[in-house]
N, C-alpha and C. Protein backbone atom coordinates (compact mmCIF):
# COMPACT_ATOMS: atom_id res chain seq x y z
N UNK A 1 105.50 26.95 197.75
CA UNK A 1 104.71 26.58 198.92
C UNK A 1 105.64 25.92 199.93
N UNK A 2 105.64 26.71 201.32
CA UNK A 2 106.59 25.79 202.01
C UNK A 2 105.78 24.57 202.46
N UNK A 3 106.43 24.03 203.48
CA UNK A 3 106.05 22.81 204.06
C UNK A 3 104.78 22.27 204.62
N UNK A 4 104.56 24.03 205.90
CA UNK A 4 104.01 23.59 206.40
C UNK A 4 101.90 24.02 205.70
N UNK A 5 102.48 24.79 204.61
CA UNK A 5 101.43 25.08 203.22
C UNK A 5 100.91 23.66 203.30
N UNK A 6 101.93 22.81 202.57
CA UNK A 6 101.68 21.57 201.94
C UNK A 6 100.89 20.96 202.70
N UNK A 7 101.37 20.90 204.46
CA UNK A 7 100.46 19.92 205.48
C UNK A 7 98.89 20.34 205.63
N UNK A 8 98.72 21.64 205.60
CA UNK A 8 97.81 22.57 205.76
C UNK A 8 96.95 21.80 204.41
N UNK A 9 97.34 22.12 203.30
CA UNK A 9 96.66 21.99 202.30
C UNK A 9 96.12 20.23 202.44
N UNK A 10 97.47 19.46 202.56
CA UNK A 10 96.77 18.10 203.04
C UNK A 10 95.89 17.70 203.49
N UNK A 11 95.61 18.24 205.01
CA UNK A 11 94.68 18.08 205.91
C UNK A 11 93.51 18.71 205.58
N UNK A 12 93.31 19.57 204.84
CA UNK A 12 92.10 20.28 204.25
C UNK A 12 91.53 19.01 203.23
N UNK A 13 92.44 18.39 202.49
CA UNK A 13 92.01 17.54 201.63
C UNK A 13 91.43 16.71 202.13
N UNK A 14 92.00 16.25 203.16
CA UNK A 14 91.19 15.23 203.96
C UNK A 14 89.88 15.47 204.23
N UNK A 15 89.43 16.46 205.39
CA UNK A 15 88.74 17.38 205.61
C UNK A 15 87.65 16.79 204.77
N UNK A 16 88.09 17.81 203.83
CA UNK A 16 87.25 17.78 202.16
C UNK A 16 86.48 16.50 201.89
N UNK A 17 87.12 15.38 201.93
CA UNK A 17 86.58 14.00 201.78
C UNK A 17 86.25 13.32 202.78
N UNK A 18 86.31 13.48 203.48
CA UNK A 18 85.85 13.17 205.17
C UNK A 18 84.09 13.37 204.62
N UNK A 19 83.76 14.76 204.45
CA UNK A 19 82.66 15.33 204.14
C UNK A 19 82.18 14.73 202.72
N UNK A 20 82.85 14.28 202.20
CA UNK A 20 82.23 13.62 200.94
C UNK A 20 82.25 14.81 199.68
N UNK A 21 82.99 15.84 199.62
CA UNK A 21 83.68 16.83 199.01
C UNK A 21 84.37 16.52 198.26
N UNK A 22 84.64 15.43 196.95
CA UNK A 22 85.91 14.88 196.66
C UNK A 22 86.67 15.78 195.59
N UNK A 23 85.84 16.33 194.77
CA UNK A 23 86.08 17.13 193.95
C UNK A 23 86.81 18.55 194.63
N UNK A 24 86.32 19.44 195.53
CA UNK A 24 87.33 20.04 196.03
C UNK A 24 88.24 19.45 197.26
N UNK A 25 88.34 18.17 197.38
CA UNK A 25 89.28 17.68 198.26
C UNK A 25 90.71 17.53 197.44
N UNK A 26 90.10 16.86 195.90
CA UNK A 26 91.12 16.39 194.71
C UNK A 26 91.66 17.70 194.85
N UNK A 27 91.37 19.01 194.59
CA UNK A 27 91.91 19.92 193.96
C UNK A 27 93.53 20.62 195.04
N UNK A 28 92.65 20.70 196.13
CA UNK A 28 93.70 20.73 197.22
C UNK A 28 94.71 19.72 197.23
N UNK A 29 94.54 18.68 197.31
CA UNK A 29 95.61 17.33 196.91
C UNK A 29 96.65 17.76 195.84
N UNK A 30 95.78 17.33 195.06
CA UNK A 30 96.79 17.90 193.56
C UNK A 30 97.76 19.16 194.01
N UNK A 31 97.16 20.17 194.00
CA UNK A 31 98.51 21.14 194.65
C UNK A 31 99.32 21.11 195.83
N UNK A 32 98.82 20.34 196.28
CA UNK A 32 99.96 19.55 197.59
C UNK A 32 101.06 19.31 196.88
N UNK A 33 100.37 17.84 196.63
CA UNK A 33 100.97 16.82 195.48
C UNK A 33 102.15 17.47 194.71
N UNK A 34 101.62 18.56 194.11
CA UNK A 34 102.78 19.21 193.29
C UNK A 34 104.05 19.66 193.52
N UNK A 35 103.12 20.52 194.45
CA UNK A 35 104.49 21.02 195.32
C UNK A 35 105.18 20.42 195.66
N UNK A 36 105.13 19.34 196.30
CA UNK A 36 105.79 18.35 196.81
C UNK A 36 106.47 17.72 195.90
N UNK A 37 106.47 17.59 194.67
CA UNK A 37 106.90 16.90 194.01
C UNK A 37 108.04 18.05 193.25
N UNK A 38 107.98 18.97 193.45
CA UNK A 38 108.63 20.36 192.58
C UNK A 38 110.40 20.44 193.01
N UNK A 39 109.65 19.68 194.32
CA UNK A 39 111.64 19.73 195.16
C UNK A 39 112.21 18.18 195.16
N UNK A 40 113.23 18.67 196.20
CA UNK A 40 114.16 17.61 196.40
C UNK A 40 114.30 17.09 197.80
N UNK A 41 113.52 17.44 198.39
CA UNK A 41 113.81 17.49 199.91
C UNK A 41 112.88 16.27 200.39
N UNK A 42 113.32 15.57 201.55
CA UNK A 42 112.11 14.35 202.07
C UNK A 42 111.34 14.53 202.58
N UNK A 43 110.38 13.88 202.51
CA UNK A 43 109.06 14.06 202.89
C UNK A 43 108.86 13.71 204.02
N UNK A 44 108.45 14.61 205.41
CA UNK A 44 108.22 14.23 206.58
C UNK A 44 107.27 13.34 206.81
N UNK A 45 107.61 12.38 207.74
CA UNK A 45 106.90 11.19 207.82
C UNK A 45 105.52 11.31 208.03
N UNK A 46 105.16 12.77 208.93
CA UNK A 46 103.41 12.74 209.02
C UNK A 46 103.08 13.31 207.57
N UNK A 47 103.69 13.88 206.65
CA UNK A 47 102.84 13.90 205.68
C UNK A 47 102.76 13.20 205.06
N UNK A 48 103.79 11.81 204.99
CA UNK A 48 103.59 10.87 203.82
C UNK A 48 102.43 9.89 204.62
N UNK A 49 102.29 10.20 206.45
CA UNK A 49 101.04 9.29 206.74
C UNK A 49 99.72 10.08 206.18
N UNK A 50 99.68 11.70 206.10
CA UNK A 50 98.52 12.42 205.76
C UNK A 50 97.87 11.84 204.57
N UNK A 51 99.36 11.90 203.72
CA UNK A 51 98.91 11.55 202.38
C UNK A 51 98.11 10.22 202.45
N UNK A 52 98.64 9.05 202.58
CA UNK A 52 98.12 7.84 202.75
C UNK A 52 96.48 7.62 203.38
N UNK A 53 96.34 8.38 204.14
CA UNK A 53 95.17 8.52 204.60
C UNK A 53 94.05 9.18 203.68
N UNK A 54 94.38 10.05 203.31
CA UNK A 54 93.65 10.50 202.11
C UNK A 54 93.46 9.71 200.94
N UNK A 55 94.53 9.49 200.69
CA UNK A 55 94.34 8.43 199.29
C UNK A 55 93.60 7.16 199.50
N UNK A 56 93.35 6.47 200.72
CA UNK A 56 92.86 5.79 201.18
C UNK A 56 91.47 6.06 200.99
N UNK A 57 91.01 7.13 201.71
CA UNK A 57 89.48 7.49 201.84
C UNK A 57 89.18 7.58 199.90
N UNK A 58 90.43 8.24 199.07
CA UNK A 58 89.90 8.35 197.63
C UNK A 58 89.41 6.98 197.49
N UNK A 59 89.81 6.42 197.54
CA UNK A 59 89.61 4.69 197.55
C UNK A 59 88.57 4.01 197.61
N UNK A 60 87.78 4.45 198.15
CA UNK A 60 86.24 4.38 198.71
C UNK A 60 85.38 4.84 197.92
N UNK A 61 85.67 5.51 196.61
CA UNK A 61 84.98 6.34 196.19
C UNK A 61 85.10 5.36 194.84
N UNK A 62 83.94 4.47 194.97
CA UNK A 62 83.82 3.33 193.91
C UNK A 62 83.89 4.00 192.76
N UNK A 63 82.82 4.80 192.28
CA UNK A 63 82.43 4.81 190.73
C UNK A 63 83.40 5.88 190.49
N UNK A 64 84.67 6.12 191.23
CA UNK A 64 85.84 7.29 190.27
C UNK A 64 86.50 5.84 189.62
N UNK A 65 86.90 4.52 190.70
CA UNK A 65 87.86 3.81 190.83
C UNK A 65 87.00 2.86 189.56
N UNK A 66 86.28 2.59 189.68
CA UNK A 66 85.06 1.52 188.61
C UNK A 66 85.19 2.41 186.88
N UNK A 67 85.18 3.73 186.93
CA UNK A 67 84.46 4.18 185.54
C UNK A 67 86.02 4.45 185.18
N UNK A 68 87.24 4.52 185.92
CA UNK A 68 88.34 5.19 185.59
C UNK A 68 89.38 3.58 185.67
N UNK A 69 89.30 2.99 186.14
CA UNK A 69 90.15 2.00 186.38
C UNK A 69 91.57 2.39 187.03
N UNK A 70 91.28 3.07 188.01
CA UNK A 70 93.07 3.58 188.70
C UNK A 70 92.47 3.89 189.79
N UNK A 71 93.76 3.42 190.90
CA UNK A 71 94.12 3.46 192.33
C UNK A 71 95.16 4.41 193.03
N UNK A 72 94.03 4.36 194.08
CA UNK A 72 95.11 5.63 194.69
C UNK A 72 95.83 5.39 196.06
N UNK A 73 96.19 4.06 195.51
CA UNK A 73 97.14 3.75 196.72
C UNK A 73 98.47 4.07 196.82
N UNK A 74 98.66 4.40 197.58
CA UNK A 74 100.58 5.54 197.70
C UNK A 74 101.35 4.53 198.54
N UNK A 75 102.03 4.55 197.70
CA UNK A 75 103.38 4.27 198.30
C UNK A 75 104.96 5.31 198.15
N UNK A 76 105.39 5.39 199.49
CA UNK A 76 106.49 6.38 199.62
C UNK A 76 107.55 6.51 198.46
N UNK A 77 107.76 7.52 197.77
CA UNK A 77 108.48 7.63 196.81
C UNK A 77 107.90 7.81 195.58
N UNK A 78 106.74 7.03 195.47
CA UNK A 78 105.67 7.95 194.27
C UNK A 78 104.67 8.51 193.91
N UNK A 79 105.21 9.76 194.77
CA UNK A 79 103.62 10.89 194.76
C UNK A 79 103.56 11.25 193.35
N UNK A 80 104.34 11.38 192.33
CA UNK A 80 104.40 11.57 191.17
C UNK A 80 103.15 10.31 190.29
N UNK A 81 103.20 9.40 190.97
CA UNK A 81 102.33 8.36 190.18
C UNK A 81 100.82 8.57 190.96
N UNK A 82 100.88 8.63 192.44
CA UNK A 82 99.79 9.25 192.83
C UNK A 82 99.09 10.58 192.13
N UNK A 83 99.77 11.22 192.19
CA UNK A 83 99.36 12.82 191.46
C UNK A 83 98.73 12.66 190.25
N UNK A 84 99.28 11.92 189.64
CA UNK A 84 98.86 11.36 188.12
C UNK A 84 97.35 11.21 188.01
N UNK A 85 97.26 9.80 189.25
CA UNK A 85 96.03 9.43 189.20
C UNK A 85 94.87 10.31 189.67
N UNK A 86 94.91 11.19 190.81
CA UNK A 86 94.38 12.19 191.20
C UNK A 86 94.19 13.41 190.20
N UNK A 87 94.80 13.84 189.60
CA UNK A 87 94.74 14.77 188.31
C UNK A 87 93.69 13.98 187.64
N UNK A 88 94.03 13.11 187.00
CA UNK A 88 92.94 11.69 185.67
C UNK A 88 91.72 11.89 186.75
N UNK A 89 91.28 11.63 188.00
CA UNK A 89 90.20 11.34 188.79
C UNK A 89 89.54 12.71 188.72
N UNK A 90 90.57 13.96 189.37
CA UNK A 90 89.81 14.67 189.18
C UNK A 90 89.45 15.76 187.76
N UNK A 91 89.73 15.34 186.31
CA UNK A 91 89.52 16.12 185.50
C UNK A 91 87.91 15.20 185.12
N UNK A 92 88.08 14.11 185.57
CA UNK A 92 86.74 12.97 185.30
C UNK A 92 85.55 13.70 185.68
N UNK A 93 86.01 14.05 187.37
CA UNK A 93 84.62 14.52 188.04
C UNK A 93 84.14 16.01 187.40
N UNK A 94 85.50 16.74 186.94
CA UNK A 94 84.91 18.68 186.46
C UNK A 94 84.49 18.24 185.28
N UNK A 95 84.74 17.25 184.55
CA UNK A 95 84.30 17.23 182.67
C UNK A 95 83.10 17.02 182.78
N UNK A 96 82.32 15.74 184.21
CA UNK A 96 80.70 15.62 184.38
C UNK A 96 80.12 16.70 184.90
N UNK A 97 80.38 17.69 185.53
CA UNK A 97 79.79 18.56 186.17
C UNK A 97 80.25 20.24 185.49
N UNK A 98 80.68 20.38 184.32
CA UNK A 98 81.01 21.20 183.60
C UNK A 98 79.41 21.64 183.01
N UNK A 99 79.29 22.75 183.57
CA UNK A 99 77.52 23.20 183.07
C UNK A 99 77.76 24.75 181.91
N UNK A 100 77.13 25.04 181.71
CA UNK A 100 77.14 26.34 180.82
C UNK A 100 76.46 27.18 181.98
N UNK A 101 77.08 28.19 181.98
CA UNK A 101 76.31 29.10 183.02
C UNK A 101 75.96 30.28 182.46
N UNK A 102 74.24 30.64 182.91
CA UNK A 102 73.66 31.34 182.77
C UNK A 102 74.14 33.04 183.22
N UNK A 103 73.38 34.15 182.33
CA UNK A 103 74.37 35.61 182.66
C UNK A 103 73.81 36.03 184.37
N UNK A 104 72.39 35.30 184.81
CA UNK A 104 72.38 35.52 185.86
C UNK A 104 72.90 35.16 187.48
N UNK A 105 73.18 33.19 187.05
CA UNK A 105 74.12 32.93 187.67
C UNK A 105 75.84 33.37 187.65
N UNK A 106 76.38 33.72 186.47
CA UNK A 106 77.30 34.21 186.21
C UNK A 106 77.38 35.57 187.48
N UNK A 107 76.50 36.46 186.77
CA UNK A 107 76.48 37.68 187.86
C UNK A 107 76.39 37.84 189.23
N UNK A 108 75.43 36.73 189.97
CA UNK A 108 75.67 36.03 191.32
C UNK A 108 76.65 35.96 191.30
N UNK A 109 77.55 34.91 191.16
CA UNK A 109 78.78 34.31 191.06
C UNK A 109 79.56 35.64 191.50
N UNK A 110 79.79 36.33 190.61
CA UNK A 110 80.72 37.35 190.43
C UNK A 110 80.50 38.56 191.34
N UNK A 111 79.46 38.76 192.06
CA UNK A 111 78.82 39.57 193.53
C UNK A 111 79.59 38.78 194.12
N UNK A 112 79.28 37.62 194.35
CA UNK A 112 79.75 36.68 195.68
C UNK A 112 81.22 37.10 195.82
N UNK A 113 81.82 36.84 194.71
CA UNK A 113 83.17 36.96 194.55
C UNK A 113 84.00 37.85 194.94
N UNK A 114 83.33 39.31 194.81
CA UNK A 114 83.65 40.69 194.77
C UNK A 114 83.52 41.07 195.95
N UNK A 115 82.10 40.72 197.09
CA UNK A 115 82.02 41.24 198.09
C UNK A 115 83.03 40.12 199.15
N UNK A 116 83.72 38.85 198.63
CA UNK A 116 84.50 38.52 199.33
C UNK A 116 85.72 39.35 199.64
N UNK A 117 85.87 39.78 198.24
CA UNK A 117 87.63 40.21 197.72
C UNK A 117 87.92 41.60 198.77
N UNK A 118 86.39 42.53 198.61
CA UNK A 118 86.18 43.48 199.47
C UNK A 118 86.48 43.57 201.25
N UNK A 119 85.85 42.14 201.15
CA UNK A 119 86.22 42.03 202.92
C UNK A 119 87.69 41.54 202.95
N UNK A 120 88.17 41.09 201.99
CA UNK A 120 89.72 40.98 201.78
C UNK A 120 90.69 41.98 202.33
N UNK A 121 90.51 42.80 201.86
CA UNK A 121 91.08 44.14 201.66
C UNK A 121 90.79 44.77 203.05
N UNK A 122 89.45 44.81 203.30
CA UNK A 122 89.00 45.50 204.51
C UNK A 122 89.88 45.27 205.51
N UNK A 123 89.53 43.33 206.04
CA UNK A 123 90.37 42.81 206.74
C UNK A 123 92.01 42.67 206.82
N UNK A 124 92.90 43.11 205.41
CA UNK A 124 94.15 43.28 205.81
C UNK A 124 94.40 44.74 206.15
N UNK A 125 94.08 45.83 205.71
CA UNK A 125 93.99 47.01 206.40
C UNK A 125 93.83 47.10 207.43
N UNK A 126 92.99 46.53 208.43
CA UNK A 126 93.11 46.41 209.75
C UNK A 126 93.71 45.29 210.44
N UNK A 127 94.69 44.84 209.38
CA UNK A 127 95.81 43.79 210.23
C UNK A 127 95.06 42.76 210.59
N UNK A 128 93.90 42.28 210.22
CA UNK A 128 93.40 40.46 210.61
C UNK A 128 93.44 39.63 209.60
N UNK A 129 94.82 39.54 209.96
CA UNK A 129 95.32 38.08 209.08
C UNK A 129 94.23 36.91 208.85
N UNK A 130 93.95 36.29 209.85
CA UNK A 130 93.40 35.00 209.69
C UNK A 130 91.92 35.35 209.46
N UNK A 131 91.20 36.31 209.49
CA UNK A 131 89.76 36.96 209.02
C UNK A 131 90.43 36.76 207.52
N UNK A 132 91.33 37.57 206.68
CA UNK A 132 91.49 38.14 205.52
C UNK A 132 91.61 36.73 204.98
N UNK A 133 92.39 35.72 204.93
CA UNK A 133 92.51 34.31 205.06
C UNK A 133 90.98 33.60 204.53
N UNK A 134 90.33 33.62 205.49
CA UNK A 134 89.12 33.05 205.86
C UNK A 134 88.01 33.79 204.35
N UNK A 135 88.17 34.90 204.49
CA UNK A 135 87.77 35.41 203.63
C UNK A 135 88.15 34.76 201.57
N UNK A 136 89.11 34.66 201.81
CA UNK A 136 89.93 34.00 200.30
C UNK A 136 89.82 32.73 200.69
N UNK A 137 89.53 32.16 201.50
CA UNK A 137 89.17 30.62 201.58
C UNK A 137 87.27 30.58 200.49
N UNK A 138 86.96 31.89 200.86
CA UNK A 138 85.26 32.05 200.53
C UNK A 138 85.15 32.18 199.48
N UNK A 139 86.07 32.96 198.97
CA UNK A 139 86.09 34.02 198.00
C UNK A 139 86.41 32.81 196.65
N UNK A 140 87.28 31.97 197.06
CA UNK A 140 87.65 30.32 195.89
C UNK A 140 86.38 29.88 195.18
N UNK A 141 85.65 30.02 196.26
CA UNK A 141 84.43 29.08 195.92
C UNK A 141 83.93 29.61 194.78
N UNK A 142 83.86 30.99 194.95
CA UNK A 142 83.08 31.48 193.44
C UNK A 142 83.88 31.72 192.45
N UNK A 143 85.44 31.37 192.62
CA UNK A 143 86.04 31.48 191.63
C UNK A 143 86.11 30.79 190.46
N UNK A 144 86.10 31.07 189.23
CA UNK A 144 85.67 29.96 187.99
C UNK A 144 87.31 30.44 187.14
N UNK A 145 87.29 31.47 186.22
CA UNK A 145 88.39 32.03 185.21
C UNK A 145 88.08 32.90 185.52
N UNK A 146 88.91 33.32 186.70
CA UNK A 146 88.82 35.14 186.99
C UNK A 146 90.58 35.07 187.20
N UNK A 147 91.07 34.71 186.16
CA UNK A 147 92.65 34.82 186.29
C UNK A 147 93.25 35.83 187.17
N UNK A 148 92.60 36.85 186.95
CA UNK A 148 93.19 37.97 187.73
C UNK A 148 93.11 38.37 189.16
N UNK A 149 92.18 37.29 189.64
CA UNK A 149 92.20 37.49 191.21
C UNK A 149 92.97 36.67 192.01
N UNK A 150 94.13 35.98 191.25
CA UNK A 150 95.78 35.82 192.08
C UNK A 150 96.49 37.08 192.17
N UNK A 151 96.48 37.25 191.12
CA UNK A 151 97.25 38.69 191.04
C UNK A 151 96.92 40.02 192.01
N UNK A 152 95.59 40.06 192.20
CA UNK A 152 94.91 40.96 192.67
C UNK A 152 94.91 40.68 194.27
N UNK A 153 94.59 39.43 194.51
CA UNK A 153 95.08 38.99 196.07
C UNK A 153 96.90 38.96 196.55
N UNK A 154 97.50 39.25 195.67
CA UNK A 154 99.00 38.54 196.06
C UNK A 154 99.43 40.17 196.36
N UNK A 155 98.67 41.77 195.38
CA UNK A 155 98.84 42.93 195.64
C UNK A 155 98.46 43.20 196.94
N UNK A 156 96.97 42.84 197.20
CA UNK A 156 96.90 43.37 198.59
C UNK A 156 97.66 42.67 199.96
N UNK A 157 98.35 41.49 199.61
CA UNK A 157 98.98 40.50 200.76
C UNK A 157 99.97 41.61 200.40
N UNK A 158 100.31 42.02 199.01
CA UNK A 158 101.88 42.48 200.15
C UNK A 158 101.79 44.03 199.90
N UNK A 159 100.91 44.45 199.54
CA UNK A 159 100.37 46.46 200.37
C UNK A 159 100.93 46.16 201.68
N UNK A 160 100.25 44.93 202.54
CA UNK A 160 99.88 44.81 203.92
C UNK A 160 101.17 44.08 204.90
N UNK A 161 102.19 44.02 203.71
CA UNK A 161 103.79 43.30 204.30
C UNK A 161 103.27 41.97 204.39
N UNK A 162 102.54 41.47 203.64
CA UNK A 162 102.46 39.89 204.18
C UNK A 162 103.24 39.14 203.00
N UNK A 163 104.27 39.15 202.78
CA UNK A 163 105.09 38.97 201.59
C UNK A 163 105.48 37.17 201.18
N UNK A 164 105.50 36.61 202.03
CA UNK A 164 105.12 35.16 201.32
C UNK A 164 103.85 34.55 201.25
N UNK A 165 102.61 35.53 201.84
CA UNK A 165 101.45 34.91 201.21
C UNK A 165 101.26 35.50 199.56
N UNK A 166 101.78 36.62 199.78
CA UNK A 166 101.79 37.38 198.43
C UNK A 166 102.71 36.81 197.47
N UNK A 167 103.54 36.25 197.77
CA UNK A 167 104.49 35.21 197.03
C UNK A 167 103.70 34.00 196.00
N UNK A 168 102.88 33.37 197.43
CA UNK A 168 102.53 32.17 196.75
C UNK A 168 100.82 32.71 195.50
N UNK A 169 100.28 33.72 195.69
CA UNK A 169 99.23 34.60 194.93
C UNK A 169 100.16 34.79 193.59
N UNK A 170 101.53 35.16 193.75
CA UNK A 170 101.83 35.62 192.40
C UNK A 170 102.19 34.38 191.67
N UNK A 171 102.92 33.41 192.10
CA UNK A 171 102.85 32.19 191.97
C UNK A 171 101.62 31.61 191.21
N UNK A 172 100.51 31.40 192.12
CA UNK A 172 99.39 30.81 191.56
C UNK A 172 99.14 31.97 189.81
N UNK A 173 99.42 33.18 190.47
CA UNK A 173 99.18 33.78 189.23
C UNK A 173 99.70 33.79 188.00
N UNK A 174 101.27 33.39 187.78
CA UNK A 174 101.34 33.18 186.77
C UNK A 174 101.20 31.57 186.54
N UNK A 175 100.63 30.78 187.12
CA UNK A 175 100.48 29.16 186.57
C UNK A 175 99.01 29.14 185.87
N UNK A 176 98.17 30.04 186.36
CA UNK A 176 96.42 30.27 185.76
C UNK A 176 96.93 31.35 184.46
N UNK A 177 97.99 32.40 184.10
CA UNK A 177 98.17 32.86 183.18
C UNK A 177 99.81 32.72 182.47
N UNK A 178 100.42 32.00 182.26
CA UNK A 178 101.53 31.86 181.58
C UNK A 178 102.09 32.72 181.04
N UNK A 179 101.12 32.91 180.31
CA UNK A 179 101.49 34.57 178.99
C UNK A 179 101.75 35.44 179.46
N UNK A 180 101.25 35.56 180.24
CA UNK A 180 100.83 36.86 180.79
C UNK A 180 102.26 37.58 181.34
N UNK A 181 102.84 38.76 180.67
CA UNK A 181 104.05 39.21 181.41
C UNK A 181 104.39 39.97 182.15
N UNK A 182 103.57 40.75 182.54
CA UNK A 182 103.12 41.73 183.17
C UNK A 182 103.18 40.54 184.99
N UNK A 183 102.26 39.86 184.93
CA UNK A 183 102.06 38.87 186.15
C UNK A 183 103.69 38.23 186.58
N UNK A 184 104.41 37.55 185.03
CA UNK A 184 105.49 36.67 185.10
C UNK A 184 106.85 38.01 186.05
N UNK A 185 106.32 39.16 185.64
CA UNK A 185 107.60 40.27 186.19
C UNK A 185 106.91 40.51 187.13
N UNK A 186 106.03 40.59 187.37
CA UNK A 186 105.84 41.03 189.29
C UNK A 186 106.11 39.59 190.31
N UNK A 187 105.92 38.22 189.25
CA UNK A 187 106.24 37.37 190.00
C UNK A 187 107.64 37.30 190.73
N UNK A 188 108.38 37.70 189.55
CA UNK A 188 109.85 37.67 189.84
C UNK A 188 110.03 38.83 190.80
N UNK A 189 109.68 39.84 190.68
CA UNK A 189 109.92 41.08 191.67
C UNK A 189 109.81 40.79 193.25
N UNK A 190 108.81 40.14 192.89
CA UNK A 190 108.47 39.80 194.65
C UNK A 190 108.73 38.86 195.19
N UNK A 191 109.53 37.70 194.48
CA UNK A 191 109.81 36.64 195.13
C UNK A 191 111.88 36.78 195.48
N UNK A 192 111.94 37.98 194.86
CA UNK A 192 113.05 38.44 195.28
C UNK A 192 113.23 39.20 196.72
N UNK A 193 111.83 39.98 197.24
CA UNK A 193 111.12 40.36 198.60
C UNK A 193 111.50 39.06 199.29
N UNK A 194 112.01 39.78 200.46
CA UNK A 194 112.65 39.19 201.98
C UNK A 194 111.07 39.22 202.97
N UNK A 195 110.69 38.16 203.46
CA UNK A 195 110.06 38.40 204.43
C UNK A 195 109.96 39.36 205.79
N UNK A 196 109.56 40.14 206.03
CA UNK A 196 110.10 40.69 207.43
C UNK A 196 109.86 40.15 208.79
């Protein structure tokens, strides 16, 4: 994920909790977070204010901070201890809201999903990036363990030459499947792909 991924993803987090979203605000964070933490490089000063701001608003959010006993106050240099706590906060909130789902909600679910992936496709064939985008922003929501729709999004980003969104799809794809080798060799294939 480059940089300006990371800010993007930041500010969504915010976003996210602004709205009182914390659970998908955490999730965006956390893969900030990561990324950020994966290198070696410094952290530009508006994102370490993004960050702060966010972690701030987590802050507010009594009964994570009350039932969990941890703070998410950042200080520069340890997003690694932040991340920590944000991971612990948010596996708290998916373990309460972890439901068994029914074959009919399941099947909803999985329409929703499909007729996103569809306009996916539609929209990079006719070259609208930020439609096709918008679309896989939608398409998350119904995502649960459909491992295969990194993989399946990172093919059509780069049918369409969009080769570092398709980068970061194969990416996500082999971190949701490890094993998987088939995913781990196309990861490598394409991250050897030059942008054009």
């Amino acid at each position: 994920m480059d940089i300006n991924q990371i800010r993007t993803q930041i500010a969504a987090a915010k976003a996210n909790v602004l709205k009182g979203d914390i659970t998908n605000s955490l999730k965006r964070f956390i893969y900030a977070l990561h990324a950020l933490t994966q290198g070696n490089a410094a952290i530009p000063t508006d994102i370490k204010s993004l960050i702060r701001d966010t972690a701030t608003e987590y802050n507010s959010f009594k009964q994570i901070k009350d039932d969990l006993g941890i703070s998410f106050n950042y200080v520069a240099g340890e997003e690694k201890k932040l991340l920590v706590a944000c991971m612990k906060a948010y596996e708290h909130l998916t373990k309460e809201h972890v439901e068994e789902e029914n074959y009919e909600d399941a099947l909803k679910r999985k329409k929703n999903l499909d007729a996103h992936l569809i306009a996916v496709k539609d929209f990079l064939s006719r070259n609208f990036l930020e439609q096709a985008d918008a679309e896989v922003e939608k398409a998350m929501k119904f995502y649960r363990d459909e491992h295969k729709i990194f993989a399946y999004l990172g093919e059509l980003y780069l049918q369409n030459n969009y080769i570092t969104r398709a980068k970061s799809f194969f990416k996500k794809a082999t971190e949701a499947e490890p094993n998987n080798q088939d995913v781990a060799k196309r990861f490598i294939e394409v991250n050897k792909m030059q942008p054009k």
